[in-house]
N, C-alpha and C. Protein backbone atom coordinates (compact mmCIF):
# COMPACT_ATOMS: atom_id res chain seq x y z
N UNK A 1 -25.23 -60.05 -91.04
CA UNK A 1 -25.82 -58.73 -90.88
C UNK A 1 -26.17 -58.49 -89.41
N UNK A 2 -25.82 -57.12 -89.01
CA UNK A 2 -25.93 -57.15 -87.37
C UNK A 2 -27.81 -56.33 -87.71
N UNK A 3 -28.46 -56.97 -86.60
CA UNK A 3 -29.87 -56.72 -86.05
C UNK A 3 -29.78 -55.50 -85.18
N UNK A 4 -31.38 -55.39 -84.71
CA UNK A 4 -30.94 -53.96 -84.08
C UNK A 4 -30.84 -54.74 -82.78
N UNK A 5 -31.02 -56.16 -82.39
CA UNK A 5 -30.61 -56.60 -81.06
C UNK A 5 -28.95 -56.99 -80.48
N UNK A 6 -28.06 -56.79 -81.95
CA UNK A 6 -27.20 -56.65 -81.90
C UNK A 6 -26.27 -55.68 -81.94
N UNK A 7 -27.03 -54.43 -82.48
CA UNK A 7 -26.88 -53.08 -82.30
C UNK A 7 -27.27 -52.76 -80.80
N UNK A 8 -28.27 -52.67 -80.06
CA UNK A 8 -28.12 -52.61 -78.91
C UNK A 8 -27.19 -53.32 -78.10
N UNK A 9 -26.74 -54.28 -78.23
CA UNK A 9 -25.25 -55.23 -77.36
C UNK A 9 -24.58 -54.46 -77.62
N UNK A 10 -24.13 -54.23 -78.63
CA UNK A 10 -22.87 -53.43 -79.30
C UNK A 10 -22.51 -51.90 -78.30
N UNK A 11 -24.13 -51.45 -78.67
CA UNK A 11 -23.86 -49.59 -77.48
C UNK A 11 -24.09 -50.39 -76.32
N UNK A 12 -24.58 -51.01 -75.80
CA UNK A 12 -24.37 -51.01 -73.84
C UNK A 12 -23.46 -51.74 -73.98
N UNK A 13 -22.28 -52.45 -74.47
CA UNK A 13 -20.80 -53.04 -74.23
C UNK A 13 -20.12 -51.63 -74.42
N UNK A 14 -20.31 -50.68 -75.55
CA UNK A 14 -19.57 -49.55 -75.29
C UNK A 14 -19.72 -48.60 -74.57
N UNK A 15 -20.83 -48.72 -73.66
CA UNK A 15 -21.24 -47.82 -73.19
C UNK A 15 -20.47 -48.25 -71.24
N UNK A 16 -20.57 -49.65 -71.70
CA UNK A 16 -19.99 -50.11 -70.22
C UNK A 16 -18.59 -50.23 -69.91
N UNK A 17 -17.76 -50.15 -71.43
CA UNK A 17 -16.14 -50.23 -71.33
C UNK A 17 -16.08 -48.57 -71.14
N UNK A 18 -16.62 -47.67 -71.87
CA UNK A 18 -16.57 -46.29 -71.63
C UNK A 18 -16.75 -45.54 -69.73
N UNK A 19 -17.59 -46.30 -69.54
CA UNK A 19 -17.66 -46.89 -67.70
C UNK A 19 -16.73 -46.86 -66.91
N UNK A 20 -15.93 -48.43 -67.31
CA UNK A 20 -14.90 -48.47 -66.70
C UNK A 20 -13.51 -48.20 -66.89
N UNK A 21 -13.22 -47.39 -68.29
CA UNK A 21 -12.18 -46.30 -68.25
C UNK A 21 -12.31 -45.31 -67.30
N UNK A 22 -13.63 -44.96 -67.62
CA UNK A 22 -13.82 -44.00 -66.69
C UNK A 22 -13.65 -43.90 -65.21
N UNK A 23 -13.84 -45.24 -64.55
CA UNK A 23 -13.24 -45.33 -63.49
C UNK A 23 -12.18 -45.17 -62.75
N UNK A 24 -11.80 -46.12 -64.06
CA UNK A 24 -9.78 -46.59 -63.98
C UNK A 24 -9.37 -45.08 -63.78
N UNK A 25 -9.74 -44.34 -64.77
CA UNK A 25 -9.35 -42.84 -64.59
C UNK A 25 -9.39 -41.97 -63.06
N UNK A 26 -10.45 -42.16 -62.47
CA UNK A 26 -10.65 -41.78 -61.14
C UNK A 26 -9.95 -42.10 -60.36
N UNK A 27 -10.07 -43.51 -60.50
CA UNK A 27 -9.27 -43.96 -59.03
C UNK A 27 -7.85 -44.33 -59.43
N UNK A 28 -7.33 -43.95 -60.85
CA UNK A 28 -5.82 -43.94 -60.73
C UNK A 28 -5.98 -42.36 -60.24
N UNK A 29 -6.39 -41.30 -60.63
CA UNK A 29 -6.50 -40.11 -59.84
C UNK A 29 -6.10 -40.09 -59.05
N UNK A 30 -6.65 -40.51 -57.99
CA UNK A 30 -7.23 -40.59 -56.49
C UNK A 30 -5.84 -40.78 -56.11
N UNK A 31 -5.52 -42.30 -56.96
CA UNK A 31 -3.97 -42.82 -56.34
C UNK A 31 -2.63 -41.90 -56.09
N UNK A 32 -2.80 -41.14 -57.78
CA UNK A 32 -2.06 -39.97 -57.61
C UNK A 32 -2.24 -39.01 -56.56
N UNK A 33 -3.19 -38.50 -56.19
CA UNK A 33 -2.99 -37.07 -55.48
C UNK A 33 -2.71 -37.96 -54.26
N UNK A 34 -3.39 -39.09 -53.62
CA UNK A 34 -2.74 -40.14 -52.26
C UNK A 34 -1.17 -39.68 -52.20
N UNK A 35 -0.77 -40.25 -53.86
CA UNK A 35 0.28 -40.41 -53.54
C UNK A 35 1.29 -39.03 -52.55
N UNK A 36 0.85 -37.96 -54.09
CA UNK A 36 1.70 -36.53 -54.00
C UNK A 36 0.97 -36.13 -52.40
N UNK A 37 0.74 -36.44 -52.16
CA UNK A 37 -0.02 -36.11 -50.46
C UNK A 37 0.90 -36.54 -49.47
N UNK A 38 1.51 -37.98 -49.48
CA UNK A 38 1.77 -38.30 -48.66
C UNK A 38 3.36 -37.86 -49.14
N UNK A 39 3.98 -37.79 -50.14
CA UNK A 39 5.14 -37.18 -50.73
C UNK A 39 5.46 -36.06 -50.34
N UNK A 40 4.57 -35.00 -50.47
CA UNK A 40 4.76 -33.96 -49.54
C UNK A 40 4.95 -33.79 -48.58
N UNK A 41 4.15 -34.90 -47.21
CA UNK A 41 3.97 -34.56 -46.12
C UNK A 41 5.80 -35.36 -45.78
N UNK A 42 6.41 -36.03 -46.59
CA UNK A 42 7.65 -36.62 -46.38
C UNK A 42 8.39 -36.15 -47.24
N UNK A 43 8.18 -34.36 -47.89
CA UNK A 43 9.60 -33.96 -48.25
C UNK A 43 9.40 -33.07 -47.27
N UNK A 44 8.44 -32.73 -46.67
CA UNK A 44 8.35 -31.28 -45.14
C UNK A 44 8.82 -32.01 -44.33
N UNK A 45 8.61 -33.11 -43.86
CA UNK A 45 9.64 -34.17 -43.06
C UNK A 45 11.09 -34.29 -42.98
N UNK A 46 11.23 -34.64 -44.27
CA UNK A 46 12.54 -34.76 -44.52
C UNK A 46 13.66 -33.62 -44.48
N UNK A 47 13.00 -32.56 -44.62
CA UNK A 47 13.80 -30.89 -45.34
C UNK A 47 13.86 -30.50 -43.72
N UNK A 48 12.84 -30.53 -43.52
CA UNK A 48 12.53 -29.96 -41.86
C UNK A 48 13.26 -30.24 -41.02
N UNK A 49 14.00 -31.75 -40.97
CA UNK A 49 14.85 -32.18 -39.90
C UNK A 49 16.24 -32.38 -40.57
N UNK A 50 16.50 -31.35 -41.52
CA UNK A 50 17.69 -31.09 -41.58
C UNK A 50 18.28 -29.48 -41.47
N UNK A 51 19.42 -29.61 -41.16
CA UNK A 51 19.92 -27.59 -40.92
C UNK A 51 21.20 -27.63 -42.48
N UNK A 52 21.52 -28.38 -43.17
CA UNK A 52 22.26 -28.57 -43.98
C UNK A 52 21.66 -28.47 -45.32
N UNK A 53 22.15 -27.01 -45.88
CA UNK A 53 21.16 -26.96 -47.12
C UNK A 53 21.34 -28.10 -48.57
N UNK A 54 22.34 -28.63 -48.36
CA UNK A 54 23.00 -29.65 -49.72
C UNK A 54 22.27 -30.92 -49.17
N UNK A 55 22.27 -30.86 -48.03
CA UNK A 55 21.17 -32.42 -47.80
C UNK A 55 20.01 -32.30 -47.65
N UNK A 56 19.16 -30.58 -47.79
CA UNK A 56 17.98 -30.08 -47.84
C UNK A 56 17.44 -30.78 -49.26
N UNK A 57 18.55 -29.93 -50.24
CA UNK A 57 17.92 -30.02 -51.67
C UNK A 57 18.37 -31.52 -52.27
N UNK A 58 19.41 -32.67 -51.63
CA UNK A 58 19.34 -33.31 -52.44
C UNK A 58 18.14 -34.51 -51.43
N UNK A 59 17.55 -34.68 -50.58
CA UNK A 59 16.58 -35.33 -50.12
C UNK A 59 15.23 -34.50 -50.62
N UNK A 60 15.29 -33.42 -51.20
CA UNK A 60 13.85 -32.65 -51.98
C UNK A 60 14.01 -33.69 -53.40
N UNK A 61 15.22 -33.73 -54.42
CA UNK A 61 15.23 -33.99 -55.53
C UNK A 61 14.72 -35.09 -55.53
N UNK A 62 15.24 -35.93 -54.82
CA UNK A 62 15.00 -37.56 -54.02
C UNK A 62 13.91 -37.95 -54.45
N UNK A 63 12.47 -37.20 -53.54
CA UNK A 63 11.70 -37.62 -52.91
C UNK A 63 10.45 -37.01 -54.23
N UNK A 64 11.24 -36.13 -54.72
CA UNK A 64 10.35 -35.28 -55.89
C UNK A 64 10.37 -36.63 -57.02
N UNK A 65 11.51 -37.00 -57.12
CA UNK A 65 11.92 -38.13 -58.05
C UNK A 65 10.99 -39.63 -58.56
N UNK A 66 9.77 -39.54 -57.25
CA UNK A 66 8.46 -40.28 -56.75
C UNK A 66 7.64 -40.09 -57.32
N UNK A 67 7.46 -38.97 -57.94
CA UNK A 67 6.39 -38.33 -58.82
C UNK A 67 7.02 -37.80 -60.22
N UNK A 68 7.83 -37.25 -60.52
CA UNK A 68 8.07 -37.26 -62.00
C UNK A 68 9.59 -37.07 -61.78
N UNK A 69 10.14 -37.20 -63.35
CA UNK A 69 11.18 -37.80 -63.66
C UNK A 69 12.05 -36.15 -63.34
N UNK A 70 13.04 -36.38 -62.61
CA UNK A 70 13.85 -35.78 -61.80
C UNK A 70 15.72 -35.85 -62.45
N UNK A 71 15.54 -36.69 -63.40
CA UNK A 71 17.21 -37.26 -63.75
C UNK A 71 17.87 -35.85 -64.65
N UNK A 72 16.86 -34.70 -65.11
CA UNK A 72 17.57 -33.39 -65.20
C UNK A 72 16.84 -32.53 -64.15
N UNK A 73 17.60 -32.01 -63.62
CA UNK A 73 16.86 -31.18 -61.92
C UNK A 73 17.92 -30.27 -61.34
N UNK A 74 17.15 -29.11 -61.49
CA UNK A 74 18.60 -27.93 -60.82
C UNK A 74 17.71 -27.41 -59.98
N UNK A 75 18.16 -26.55 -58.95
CA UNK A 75 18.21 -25.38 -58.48
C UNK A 75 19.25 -24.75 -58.08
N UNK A 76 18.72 -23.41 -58.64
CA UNK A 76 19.65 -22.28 -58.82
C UNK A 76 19.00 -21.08 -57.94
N UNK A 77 20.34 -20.25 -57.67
CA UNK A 77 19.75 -18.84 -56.89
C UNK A 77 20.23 -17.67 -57.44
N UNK A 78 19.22 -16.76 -57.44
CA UNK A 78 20.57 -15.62 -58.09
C UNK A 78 21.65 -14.80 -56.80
N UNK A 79 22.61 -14.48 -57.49
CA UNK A 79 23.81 -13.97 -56.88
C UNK A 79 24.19 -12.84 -57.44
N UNK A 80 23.33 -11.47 -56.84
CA UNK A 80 24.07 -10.28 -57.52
C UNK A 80 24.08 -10.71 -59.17
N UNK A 81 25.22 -10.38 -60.08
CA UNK A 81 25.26 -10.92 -61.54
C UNK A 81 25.15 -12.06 -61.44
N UNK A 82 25.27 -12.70 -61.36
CA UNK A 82 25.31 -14.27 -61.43
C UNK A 82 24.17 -15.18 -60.74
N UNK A 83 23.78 -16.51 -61.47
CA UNK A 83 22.89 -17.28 -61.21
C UNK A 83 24.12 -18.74 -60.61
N UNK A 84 23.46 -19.06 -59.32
CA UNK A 84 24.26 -20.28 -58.99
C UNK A 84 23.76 -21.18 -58.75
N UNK A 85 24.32 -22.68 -59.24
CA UNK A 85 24.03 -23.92 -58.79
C UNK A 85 23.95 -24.48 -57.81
N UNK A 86 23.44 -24.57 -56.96
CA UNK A 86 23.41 -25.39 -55.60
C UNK A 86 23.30 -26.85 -55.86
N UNK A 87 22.18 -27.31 -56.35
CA UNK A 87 22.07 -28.71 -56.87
C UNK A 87 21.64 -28.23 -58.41
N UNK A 88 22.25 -29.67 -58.94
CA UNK A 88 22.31 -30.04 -60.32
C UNK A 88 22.76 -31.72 -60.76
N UNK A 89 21.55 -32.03 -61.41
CA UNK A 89 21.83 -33.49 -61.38
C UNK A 89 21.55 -33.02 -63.23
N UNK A 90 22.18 -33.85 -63.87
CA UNK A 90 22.05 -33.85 -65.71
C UNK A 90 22.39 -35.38 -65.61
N UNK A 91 20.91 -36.00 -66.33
CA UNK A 91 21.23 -37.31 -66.96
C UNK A 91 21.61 -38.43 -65.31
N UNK A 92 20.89 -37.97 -64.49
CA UNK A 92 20.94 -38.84 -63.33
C UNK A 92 21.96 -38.82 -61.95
N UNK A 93 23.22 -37.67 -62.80
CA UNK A 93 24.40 -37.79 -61.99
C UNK A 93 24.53 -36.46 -61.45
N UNK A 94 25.03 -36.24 -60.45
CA UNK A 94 24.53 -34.94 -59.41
C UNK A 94 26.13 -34.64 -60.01
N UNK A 95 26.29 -33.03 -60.59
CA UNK A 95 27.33 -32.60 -60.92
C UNK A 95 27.64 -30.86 -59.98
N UNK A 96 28.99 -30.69 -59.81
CA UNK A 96 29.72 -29.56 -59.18
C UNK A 96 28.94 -28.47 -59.11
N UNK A 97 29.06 -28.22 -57.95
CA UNK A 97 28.22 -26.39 -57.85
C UNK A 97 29.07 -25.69 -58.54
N UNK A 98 27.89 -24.48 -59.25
CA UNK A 98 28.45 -23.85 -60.25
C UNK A 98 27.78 -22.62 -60.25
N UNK A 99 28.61 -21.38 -60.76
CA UNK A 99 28.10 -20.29 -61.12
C UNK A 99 28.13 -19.86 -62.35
N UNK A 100 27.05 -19.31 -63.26
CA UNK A 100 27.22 -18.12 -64.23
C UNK A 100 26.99 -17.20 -64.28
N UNK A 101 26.98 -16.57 -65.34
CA UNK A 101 26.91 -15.03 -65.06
C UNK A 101 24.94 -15.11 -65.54
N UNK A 102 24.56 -14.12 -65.24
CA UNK A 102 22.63 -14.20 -65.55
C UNK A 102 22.68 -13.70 -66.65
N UNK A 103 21.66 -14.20 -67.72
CA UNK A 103 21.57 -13.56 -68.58
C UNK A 103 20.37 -13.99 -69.13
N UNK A 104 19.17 -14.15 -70.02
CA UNK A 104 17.97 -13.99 -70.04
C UNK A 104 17.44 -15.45 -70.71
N UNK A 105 17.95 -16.14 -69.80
CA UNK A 105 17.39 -17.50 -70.01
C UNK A 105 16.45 -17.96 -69.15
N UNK A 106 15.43 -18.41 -69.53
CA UNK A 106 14.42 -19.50 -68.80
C UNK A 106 14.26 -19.04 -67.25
N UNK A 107 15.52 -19.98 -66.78
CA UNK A 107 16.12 -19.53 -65.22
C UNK A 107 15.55 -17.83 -64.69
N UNK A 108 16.07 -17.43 -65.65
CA UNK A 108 16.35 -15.82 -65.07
C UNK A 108 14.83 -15.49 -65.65
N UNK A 109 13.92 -15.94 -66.59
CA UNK A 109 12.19 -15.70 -66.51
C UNK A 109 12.00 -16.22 -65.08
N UNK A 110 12.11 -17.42 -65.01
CA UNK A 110 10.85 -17.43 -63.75
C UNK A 110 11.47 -16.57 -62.56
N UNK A 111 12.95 -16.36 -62.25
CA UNK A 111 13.12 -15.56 -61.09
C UNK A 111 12.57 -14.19 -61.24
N UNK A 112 12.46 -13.21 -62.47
CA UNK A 112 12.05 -11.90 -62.98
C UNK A 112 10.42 -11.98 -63.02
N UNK A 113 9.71 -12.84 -63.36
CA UNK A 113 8.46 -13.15 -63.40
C UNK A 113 7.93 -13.74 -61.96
N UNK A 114 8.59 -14.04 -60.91
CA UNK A 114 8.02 -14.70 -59.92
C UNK A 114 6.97 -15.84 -60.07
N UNK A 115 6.94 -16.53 -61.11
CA UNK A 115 5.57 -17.03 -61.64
C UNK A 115 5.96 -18.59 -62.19
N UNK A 116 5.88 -19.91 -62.05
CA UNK A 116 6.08 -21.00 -62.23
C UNK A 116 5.78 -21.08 -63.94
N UNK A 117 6.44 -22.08 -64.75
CA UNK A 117 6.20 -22.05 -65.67
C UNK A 117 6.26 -23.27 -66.18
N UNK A 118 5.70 -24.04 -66.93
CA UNK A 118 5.68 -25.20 -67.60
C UNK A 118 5.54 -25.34 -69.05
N UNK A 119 6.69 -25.83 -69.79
CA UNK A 119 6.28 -25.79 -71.56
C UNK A 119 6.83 -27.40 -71.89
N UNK A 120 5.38 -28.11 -72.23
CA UNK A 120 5.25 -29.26 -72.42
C UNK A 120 5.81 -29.84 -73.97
N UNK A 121 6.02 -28.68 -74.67
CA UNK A 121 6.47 -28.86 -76.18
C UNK A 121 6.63 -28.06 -76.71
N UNK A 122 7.03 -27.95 -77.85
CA UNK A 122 7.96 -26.96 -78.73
C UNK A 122 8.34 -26.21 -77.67
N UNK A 123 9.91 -26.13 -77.00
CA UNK A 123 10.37 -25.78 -75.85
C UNK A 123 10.83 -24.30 -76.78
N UNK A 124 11.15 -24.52 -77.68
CA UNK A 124 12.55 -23.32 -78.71
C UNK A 124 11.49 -22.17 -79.51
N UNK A 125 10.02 -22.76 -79.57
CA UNK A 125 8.84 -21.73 -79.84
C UNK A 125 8.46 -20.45 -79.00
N UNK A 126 7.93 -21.52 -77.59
CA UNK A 126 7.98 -21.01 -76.41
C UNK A 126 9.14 -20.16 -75.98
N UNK A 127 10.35 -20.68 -75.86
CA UNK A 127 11.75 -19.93 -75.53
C UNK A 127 11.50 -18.15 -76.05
N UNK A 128 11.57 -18.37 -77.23
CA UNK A 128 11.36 -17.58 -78.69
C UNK A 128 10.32 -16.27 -78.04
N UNK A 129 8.51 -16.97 -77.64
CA UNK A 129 7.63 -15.93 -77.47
C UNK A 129 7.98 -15.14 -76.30
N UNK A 130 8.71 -16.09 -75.55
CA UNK A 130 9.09 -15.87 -73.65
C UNK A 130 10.46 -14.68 -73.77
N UNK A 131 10.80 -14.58 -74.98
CA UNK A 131 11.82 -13.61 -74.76
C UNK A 131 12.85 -14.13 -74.63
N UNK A 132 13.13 -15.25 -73.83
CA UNK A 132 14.52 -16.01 -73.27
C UNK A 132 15.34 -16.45 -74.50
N UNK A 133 16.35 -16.53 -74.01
CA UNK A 133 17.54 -17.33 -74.96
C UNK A 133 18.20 -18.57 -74.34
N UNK A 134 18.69 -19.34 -75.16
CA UNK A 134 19.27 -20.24 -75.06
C UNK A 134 20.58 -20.45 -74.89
N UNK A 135 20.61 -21.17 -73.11
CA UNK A 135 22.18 -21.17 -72.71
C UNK A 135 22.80 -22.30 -72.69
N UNK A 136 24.09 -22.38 -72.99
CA UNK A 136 24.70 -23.86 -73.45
C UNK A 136 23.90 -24.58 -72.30
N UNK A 137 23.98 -26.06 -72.82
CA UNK A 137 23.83 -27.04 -72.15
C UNK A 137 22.62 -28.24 -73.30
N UNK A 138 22.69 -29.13 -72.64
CA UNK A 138 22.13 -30.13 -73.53
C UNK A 138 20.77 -29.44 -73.37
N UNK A 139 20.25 -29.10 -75.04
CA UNK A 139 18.88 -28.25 -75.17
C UNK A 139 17.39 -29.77 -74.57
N UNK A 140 16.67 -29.11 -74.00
CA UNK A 140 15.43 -29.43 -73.38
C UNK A 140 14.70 -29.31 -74.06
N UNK A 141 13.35 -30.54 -74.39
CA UNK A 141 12.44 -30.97 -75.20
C UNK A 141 11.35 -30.24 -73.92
N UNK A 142 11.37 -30.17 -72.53
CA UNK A 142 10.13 -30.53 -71.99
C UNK A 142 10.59 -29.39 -70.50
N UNK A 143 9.96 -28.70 -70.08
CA UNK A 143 10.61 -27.75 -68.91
C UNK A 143 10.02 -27.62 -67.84
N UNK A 144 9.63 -27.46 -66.61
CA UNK A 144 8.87 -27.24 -65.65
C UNK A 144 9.49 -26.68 -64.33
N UNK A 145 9.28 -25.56 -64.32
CA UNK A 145 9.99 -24.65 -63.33
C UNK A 145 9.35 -24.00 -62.30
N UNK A 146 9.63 -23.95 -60.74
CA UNK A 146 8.83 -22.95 -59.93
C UNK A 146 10.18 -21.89 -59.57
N UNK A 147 8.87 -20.58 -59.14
CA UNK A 147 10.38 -19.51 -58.22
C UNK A 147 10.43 -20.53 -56.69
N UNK A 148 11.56 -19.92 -56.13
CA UNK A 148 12.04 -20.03 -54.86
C UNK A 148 11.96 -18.29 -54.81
N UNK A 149 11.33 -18.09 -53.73
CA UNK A 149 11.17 -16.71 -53.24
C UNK A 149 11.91 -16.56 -51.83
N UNK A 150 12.55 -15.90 -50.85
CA UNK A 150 12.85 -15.49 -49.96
C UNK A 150 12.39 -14.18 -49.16
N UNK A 151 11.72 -13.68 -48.30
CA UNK A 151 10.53 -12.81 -47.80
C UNK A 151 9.95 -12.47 -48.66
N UNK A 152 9.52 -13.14 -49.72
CA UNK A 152 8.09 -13.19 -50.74
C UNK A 152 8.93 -12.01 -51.96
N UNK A 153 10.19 -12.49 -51.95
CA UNK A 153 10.59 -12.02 -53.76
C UNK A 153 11.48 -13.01 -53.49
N UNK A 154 10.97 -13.45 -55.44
CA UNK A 154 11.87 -14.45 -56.22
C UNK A 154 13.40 -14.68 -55.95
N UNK A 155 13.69 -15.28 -56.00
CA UNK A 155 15.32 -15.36 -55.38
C UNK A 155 15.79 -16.80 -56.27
N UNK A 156 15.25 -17.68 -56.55
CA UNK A 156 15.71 -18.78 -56.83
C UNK A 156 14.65 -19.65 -57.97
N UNK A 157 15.19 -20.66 -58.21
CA UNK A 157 14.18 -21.30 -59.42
C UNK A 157 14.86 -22.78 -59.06
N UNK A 158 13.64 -23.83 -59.01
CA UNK A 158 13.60 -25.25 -58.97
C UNK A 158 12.93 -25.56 -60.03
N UNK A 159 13.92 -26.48 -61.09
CA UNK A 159 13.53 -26.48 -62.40
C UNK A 159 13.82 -28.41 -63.01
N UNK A 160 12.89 -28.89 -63.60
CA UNK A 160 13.14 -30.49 -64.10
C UNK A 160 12.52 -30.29 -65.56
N UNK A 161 13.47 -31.13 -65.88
CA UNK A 161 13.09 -31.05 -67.82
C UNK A 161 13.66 -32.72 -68.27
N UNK A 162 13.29 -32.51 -69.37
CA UNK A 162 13.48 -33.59 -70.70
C UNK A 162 14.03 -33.55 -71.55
N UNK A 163 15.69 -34.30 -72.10
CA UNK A 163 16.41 -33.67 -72.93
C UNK A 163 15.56 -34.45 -73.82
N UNK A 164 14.78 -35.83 -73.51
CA UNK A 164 14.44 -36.66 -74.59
C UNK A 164 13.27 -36.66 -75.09
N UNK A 165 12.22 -36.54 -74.10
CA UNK A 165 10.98 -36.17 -75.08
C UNK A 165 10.34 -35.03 -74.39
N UNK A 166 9.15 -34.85 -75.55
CA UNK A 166 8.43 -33.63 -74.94
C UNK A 166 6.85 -34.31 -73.99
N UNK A 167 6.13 -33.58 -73.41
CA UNK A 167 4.89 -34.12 -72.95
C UNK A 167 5.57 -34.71 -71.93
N UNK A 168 6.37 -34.70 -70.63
CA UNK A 168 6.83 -35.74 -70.03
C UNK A 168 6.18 -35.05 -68.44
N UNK A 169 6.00 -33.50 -68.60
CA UNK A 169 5.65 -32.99 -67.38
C UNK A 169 4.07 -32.78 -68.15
N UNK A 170 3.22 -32.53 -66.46
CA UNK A 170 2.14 -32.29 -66.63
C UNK A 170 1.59 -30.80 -65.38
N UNK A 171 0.48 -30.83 -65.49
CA UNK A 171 -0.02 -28.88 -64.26
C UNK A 171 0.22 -29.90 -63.23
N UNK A 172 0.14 -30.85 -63.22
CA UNK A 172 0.20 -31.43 -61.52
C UNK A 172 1.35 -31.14 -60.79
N UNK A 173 2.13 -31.99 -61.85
CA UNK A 173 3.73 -32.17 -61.62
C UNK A 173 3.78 -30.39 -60.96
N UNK A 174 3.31 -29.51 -62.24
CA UNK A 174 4.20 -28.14 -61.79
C UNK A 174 3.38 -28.14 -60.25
N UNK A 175 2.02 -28.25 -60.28
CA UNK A 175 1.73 -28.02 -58.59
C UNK A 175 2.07 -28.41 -57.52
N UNK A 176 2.83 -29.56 -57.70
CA UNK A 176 3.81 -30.07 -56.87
C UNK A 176 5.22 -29.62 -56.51
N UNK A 177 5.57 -29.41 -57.44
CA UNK A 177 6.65 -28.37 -57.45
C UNK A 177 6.86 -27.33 -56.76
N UNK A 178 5.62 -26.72 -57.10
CA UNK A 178 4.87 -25.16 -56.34
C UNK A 178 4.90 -25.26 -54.37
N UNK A 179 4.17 -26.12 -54.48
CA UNK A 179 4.46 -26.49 -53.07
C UNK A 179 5.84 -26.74 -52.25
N UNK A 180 6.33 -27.87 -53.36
CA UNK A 180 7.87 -28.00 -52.62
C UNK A 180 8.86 -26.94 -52.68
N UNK A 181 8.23 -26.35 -53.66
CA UNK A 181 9.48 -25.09 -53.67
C UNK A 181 9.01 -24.01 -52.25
N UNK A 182 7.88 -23.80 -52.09
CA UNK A 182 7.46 -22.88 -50.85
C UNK A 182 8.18 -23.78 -49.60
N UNK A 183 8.28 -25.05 -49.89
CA UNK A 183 8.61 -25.62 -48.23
C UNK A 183 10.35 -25.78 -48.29
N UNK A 184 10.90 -25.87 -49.74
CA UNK A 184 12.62 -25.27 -49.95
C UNK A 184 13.16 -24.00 -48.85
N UNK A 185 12.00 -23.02 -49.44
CA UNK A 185 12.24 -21.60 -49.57
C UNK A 185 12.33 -21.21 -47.67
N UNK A 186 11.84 -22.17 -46.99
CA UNK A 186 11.76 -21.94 -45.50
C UNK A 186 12.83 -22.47 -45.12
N UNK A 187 12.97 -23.62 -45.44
CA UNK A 187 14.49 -25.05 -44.52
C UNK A 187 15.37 -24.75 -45.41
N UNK A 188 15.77 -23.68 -46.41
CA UNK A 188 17.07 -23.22 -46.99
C UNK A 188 16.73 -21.91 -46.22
N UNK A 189 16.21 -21.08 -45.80
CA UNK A 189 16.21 -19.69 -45.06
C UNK A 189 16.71 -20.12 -43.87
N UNK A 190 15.66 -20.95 -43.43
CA UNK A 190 16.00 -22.07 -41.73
C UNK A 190 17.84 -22.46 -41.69
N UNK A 191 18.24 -22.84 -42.76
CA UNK A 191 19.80 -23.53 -42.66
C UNK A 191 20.61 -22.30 -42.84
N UNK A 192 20.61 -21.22 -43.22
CA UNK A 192 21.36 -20.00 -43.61
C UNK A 192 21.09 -19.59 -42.14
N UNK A 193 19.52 -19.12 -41.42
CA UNK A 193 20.15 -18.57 -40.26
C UNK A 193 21.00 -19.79 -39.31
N UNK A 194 20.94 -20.62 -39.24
CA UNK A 194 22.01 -21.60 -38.39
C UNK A 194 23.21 -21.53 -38.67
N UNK A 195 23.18 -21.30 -40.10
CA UNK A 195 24.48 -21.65 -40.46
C UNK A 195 25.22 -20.18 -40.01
N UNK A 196 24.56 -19.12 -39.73
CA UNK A 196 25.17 -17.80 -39.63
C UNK A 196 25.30 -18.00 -38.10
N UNK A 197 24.29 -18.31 -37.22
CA UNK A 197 23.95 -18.06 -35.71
C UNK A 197 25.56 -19.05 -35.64
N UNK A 198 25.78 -20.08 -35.84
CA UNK A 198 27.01 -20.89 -35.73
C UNK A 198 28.09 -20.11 -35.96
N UNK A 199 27.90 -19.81 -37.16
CA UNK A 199 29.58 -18.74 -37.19
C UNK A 199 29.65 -17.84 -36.50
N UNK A 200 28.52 -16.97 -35.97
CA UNK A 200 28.37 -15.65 -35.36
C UNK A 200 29.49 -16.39 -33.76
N UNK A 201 28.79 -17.44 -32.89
CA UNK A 201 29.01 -18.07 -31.86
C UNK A 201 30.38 -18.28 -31.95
């Protein structure tokens, strides 16, 4: 039979493991935002000292890849009718630039909405309330998307998902995103005028 002197052991042992979760929690925190801190300050690094937009976005995917899982990862821009691939990695392997035609998928919300979006589960619920439809490709459990804007309208979408589970992104992840996509949206503007000032010459 437990006493009440063993009832008291009992709450200050739980009261002291409750403690040091609580810690663990903090200072894995801490570790995280360290981390995405110094991640950032080395994808503005990295993007910055290049004029080549295909080695812009695939040293962004890279370096994004440090902080959450990156092995499905596009960005796309729109084109008049059409939405195009610049980078696209599915399942780890960086596949052919590509164009389609736009039509009211996901992609084409966050560029029409200007507004980042994240759906951690039931992706086909969400899809459903969001208006969007579903465009071939291996369907997504898990989504997390920012705009790419160009003089402050939407122009583009940087997007990572989960064909396999859901819950895999979190608000951080998207705030990270958020950021890298604002520092895209300059060193892909930055490489277009070079790349024009060059041909102009």
């Amino acid at each position: 039979m437990f006493g009440s002197s063993n009832l008291r052991l009992l709450i200050g042992l739980a009261l002291q493991i409750g403690l040091t979760l609580e810690n663990y929690v903090v200072m894995h925190d801490a570790q995280r935002r360290t981390k995405e801190f110094e991640l950032l300050t080395q994808i503005g690094q990295a993007i910055s000292s290049r004029l080549d937009q295909d080695e812009i976005l695939r040293a962004l995917q890279k370096e994004l890849g440090q902080i959450f899982d990156t092995s499905n990862f596009y960005i796309a821009f729109e084109d008049g009718d059409d939405i195009r691939f610049e980078l696209e990695v599915v399942d780890g392997q960086f596949q052919p630039k590509r164009s389609r035609k736009a039509n009211n998928g996901l992609t084409e919300y966050v560029i029409r909405a200007g507004q980042p979006l994240l759906i951690r589960s039931d992706l086909e619920k969400a899809r459903e309330r969001l208006g969007a439809i579903y465009i071939a490709g291996k369907p997504a459990k898990c989504f997390c998307a920012a705009p790419i804007s160009f003089g402050g309208k939407p122009a583009g979408v940087m997007a990572a998902m989960s064909t396999e589970r859901e819950f895999v992104f979190e608000q951080r992840d998207l705030e990270v995103m958020q950021i890298a996509a604002g520092q895209v949206s300059v060193a892909v503007e930055n490489a277009r005028l070079f790349t024009e000032d060059s041909d102009f010459q």
